[in-house]
C-alpha atoms as a PDB file:
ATOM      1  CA  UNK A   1     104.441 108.327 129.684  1.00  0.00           C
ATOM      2  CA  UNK A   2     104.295 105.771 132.149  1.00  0.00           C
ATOM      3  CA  UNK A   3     100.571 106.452 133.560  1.00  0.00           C
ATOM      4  CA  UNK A   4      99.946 106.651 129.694  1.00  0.00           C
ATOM      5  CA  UNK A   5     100.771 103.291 129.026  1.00  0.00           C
ATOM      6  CA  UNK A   6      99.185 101.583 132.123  1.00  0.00           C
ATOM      7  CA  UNK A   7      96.308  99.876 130.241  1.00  0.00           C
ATOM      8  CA  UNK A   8      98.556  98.375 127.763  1.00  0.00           C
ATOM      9  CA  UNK A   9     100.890  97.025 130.207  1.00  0.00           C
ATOM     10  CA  UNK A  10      97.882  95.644 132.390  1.00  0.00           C
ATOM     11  CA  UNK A  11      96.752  94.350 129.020  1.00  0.00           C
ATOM     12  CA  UNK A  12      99.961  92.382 128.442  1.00  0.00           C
ATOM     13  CA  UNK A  13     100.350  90.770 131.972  1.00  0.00           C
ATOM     14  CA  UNK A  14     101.496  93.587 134.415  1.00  0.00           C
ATOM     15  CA  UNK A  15     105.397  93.798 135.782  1.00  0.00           C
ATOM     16  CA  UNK A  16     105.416  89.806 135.405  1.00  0.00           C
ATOM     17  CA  UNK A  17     105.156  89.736 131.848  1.00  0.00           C
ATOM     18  CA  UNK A  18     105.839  93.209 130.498  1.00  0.00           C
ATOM     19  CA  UNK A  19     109.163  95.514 131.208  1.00  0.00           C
ATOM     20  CA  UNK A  20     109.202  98.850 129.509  1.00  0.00           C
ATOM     21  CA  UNK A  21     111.519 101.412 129.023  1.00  0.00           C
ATOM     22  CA  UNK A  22     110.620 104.495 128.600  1.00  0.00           C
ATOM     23  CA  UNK A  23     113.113 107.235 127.116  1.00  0.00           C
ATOM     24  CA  UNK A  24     112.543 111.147 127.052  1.00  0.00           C
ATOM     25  CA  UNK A  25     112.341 112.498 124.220  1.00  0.00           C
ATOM     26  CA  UNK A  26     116.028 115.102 123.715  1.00  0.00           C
ATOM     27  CA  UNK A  27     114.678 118.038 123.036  1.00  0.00           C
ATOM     28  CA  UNK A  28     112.941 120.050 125.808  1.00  0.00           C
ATOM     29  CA  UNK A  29     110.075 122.161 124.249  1.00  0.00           C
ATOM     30  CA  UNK A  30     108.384 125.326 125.929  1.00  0.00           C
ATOM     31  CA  UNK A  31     104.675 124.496 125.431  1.00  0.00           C
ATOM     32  CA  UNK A  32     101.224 125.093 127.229  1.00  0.00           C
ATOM     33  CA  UNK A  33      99.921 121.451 128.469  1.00  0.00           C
ATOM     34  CA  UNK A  34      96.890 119.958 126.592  1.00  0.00           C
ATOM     35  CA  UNK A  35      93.531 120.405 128.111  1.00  0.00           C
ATOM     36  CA  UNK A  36      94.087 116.566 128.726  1.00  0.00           C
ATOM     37  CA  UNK A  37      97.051 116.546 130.024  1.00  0.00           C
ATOM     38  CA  UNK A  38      95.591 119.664 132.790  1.00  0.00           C
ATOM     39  CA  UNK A  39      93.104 117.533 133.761  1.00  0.00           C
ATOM     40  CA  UNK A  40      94.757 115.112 134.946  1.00  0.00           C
ATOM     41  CA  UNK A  41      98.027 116.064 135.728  1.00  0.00           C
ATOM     42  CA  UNK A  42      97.520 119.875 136.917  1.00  0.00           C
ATOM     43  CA  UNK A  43      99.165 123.099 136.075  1.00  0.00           C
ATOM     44  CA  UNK A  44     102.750 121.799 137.162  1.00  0.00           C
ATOM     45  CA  UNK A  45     102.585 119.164 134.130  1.00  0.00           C
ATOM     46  CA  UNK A  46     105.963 119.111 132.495  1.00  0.00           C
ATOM     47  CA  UNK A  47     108.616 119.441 130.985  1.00  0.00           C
ATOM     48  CA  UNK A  48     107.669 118.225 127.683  1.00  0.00           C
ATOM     49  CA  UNK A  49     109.899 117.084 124.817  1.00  0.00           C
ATOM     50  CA  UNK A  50     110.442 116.461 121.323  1.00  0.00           C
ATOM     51  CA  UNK A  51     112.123 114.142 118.904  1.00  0.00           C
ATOM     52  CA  UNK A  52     112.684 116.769 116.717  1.00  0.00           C
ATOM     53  CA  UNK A  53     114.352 120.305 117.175  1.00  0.00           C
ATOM     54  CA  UNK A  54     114.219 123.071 114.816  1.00  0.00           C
ATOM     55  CA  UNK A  55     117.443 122.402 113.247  1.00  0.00           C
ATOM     56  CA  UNK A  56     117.267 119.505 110.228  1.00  0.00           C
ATOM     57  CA  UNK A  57     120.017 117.001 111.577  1.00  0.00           C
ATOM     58  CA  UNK A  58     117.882 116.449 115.372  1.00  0.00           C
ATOM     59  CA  UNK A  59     116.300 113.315 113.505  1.00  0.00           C
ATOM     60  CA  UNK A  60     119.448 112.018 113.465  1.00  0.00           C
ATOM     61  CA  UNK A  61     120.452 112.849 116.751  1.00  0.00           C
ATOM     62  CA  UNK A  62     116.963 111.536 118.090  1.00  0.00           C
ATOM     63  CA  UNK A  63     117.831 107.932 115.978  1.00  0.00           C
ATOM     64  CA  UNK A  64     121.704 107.544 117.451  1.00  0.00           C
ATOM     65  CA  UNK A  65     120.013 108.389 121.141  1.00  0.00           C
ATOM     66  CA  UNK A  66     117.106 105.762 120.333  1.00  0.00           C
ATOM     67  CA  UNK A  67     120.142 103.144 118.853  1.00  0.00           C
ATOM     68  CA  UNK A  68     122.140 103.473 121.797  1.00  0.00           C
ATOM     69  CA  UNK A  69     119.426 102.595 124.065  1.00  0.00           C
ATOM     70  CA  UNK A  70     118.363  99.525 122.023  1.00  0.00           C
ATOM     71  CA  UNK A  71     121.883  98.620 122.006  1.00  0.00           C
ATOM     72  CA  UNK A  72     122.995  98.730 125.670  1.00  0.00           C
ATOM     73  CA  UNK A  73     119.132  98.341 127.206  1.00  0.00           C
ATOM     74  CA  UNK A  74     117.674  95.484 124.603  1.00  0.00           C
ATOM     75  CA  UNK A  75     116.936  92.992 123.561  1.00  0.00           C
ATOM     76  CA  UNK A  76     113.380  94.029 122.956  1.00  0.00           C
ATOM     77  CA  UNK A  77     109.838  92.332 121.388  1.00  0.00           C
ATOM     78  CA  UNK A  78     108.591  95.700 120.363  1.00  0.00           C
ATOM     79  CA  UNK A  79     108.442  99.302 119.922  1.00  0.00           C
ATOM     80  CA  UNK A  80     105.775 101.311 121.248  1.00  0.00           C
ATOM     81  CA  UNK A  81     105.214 105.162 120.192  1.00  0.00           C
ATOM     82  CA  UNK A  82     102.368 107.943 121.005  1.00  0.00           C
ATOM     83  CA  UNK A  83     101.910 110.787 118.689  1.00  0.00           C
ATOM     84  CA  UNK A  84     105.196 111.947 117.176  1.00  0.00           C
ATOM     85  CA  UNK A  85     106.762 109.132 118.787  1.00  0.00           C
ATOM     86  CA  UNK A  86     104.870 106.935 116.390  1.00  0.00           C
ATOM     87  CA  UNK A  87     106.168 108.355 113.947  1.00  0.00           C
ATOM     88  CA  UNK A  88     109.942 108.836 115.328  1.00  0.00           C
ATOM     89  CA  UNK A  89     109.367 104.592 115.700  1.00  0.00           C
ATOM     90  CA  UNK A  90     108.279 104.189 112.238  1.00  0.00           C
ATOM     91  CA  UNK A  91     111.346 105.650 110.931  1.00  0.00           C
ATOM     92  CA  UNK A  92     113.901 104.166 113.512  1.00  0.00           C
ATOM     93  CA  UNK A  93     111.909 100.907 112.114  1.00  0.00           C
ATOM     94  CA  UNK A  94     112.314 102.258 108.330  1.00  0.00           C
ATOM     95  CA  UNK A  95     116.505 102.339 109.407  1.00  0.00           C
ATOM     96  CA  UNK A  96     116.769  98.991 111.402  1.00  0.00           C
ATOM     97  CA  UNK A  97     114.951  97.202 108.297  1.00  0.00           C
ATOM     98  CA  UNK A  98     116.836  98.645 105.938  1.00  0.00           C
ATOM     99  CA  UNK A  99     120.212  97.981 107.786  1.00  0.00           C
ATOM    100  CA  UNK A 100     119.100  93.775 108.040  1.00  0.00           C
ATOM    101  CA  UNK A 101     118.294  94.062 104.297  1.00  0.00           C
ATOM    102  CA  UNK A 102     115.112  93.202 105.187  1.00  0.00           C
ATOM    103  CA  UNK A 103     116.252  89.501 106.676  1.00  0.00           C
ATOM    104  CA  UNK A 104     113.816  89.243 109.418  1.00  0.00           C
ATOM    105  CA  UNK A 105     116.221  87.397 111.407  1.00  0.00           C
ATOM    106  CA  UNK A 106     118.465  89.798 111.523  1.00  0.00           C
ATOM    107  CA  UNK A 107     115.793  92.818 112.991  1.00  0.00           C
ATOM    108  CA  UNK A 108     116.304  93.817 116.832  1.00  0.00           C
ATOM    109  CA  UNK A 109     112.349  94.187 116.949  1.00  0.00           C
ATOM    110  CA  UNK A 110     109.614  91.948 115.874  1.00  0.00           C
ATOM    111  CA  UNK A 111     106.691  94.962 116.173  1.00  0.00           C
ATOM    112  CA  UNK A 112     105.384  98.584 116.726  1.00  0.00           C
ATOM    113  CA  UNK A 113     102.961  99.508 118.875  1.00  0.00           C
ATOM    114  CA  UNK A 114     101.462 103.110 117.460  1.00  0.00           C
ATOM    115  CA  UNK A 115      99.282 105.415 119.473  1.00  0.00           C
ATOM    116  CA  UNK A 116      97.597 108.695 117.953  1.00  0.00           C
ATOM    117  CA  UNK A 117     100.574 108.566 115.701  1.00  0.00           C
ATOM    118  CA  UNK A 118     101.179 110.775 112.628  1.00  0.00           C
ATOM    119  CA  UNK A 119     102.710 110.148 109.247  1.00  0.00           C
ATOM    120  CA  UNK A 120     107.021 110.781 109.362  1.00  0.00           C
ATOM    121  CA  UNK A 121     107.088 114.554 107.836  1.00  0.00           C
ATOM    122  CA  UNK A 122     110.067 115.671 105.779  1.00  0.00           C
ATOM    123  CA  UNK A 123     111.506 116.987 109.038  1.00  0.00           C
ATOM    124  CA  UNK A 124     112.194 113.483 110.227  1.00  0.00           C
ATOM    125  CA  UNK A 125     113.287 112.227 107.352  1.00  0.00           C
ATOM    126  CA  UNK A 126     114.940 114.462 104.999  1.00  0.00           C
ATOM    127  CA  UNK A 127     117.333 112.663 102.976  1.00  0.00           C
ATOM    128  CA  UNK A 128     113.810 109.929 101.780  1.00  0.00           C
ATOM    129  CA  UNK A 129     110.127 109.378 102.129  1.00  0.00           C
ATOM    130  CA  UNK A 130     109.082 106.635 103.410  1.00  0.00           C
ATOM    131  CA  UNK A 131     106.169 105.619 101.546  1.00  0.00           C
ATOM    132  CA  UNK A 132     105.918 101.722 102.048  1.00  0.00           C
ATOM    133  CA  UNK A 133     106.743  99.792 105.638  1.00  0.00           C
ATOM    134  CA  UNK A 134     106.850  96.058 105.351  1.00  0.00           C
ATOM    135  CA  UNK A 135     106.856  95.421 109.139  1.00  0.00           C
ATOM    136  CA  UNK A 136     104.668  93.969 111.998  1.00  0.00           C
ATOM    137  CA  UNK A 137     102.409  96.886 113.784  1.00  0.00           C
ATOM    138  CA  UNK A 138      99.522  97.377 115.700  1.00  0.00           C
ATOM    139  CA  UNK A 139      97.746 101.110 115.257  1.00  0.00           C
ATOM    140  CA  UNK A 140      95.340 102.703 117.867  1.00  0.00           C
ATOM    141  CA  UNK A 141      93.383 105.492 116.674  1.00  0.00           C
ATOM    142  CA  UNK A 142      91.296 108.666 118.555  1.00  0.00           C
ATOM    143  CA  UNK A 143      87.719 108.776 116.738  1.00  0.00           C
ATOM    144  CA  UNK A 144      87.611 112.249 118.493  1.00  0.00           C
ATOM    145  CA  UNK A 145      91.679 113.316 117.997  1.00  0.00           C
ATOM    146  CA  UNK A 146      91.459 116.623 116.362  1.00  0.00           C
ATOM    147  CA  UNK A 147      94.818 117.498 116.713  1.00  0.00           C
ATOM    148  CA  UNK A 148      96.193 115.121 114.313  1.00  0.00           C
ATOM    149  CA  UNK A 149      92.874 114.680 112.170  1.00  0.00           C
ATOM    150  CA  UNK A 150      93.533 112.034 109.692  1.00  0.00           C
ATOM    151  CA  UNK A 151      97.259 111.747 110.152  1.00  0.00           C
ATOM    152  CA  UNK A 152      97.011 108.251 112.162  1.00  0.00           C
ATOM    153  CA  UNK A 153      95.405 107.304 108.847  1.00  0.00           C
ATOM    154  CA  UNK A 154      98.025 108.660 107.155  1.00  0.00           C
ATOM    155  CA  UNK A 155     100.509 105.897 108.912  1.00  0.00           C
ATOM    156  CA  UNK A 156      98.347 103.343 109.214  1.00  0.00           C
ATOM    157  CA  UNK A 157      98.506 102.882 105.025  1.00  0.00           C
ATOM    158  CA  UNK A 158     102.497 103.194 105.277  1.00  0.00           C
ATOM    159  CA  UNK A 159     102.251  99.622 106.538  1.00  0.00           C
ATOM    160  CA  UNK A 160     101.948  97.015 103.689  1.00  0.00           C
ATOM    161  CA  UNK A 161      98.451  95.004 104.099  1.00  0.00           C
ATOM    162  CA  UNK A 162     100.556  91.739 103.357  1.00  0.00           C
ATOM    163  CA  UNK A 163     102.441  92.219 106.688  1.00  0.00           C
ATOM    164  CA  UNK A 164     100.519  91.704 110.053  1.00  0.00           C
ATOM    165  CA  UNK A 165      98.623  95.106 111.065  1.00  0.00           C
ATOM    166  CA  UNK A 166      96.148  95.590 113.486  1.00  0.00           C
ATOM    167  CA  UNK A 167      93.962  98.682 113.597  1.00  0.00           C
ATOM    168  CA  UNK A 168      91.788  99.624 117.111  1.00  0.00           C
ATOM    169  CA  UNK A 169      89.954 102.746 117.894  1.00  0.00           C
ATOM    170  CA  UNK A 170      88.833 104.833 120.692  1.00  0.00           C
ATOM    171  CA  UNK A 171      86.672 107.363 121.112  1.00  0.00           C
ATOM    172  CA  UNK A 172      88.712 109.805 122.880  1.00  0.00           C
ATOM    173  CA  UNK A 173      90.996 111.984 121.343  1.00  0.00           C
ATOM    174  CA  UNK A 174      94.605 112.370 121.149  1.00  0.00           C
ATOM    175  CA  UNK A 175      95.172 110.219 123.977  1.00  0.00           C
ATOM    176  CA  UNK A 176      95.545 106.693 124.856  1.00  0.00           C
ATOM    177  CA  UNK A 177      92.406 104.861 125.321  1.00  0.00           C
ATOM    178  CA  UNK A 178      90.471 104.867 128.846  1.00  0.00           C
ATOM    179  CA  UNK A 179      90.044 103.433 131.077  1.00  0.00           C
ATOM    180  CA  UNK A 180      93.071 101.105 131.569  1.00  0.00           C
ATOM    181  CA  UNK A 181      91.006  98.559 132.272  1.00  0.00           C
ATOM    182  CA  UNK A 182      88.683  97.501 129.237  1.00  0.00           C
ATOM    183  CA  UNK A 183      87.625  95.323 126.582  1.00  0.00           C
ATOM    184  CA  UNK A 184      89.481  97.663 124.055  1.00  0.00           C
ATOM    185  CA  UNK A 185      93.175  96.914 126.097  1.00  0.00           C
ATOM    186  CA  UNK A 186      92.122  93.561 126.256  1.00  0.00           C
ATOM    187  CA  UNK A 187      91.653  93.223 121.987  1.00  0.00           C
ATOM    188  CA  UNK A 188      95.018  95.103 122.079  1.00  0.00           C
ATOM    189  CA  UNK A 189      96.751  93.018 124.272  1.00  0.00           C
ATOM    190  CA  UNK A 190      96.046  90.220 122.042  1.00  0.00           C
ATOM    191  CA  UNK A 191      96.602  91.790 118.965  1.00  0.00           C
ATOM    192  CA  UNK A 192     100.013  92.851 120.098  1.00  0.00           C
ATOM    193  CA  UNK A 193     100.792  88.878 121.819  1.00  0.00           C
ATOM    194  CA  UNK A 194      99.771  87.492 118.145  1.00  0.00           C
ATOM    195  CA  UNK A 195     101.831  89.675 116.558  1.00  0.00           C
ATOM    196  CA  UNK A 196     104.967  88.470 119.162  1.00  0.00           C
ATOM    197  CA  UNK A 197     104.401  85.184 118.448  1.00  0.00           C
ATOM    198  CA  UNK A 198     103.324  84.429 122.039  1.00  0.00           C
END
């Protein structure tokens, strides 16, 4: 994940301005690499991992790992997911704002950063839905992702209009945008410093 997020670090001021850590996901899965992910990375690309397991209480293991970090590695401005880790954010989110009560003072976060992500399924949240997310995010979007057509969507309208949301897209596919260097990171970067407040 760290080549991944490159452009957006470039796009927010390099090591000088932008520190990121970068958890695993827990679960180890047994996949075949994306045709994306061969390309650049080879046939030794790997391991991959998952927030979520096949057994319905690894959300909630996923969320205490994710706490814990936040906890002991934070403070931090925002929180940046790709894929199903968009959507693993948007619920951690969904927790944290519930926990203030929704006093924004109170929030360990001021943003999301969401990348190709994909709408929380009943598998990461089975106890609620979460239909409505009153919280500061920007969204980038694959024109060409077919592997989650029309699920970035699908989040996007979680987040209410009357909070600060950005939308960008790219017309790759379910990837982050290329190359690092662009005018797209650069509309990013900004959208993401607004959102900060600096």
């Amino acid at each position: 994940m760290q080549f991944q997020l490159t452009g957006l670090k470039m796009a927010l001021g390099g090591d000088k301005n932008c520190q990121l850590v970068i958890p695993d996901a827990q679960f180890v899965i047994d996949q075949e690499p994306d045709d994306d992910i061969l390309k650049v990375f080879g046939k030794e690309a790997g391991p991959f991992y998952s927030w979520i397991s096949g057994e319905k209480r690894s959300y909630e293991e996923s969320l205490a790992y994710l706490n814990n970090i936040i906890d002991t590695q934070g403070p931090f401005d925002a929180v940046c997911g790709f894929s199903q880790g968009a959507a693993m954010a948007t619920v951690l989110t969904h927790h944290m704002v519930q926990a203030a009560g929704g006093v924004e003072a109170d929030y360990k976060w001021k943003g999301l950063i969401l990348i190709c992500g994909v709408e929380p399924e009943a598998k990461y949240t089975p106890t609620e839905e979460i239909t409505a997310l009153e919280f500061p995010s920007v969204h980038v979007i694959g024109e060409a992702d077919e592997k989650h057509n029309g699920r970035s969507e699908l989040l996007y309208a979680i987040f209410e209009a009357d909070h600060r949301k950005e939308l960008f897209h790219h017309p790759g596919g379910h990837h982050f945008p290329t190359p690092f260097k662009s005018p797209l990171y650069d509309q990013i970067g900004n959208a993401v410093r607004e959102m900060l407040g600096c």
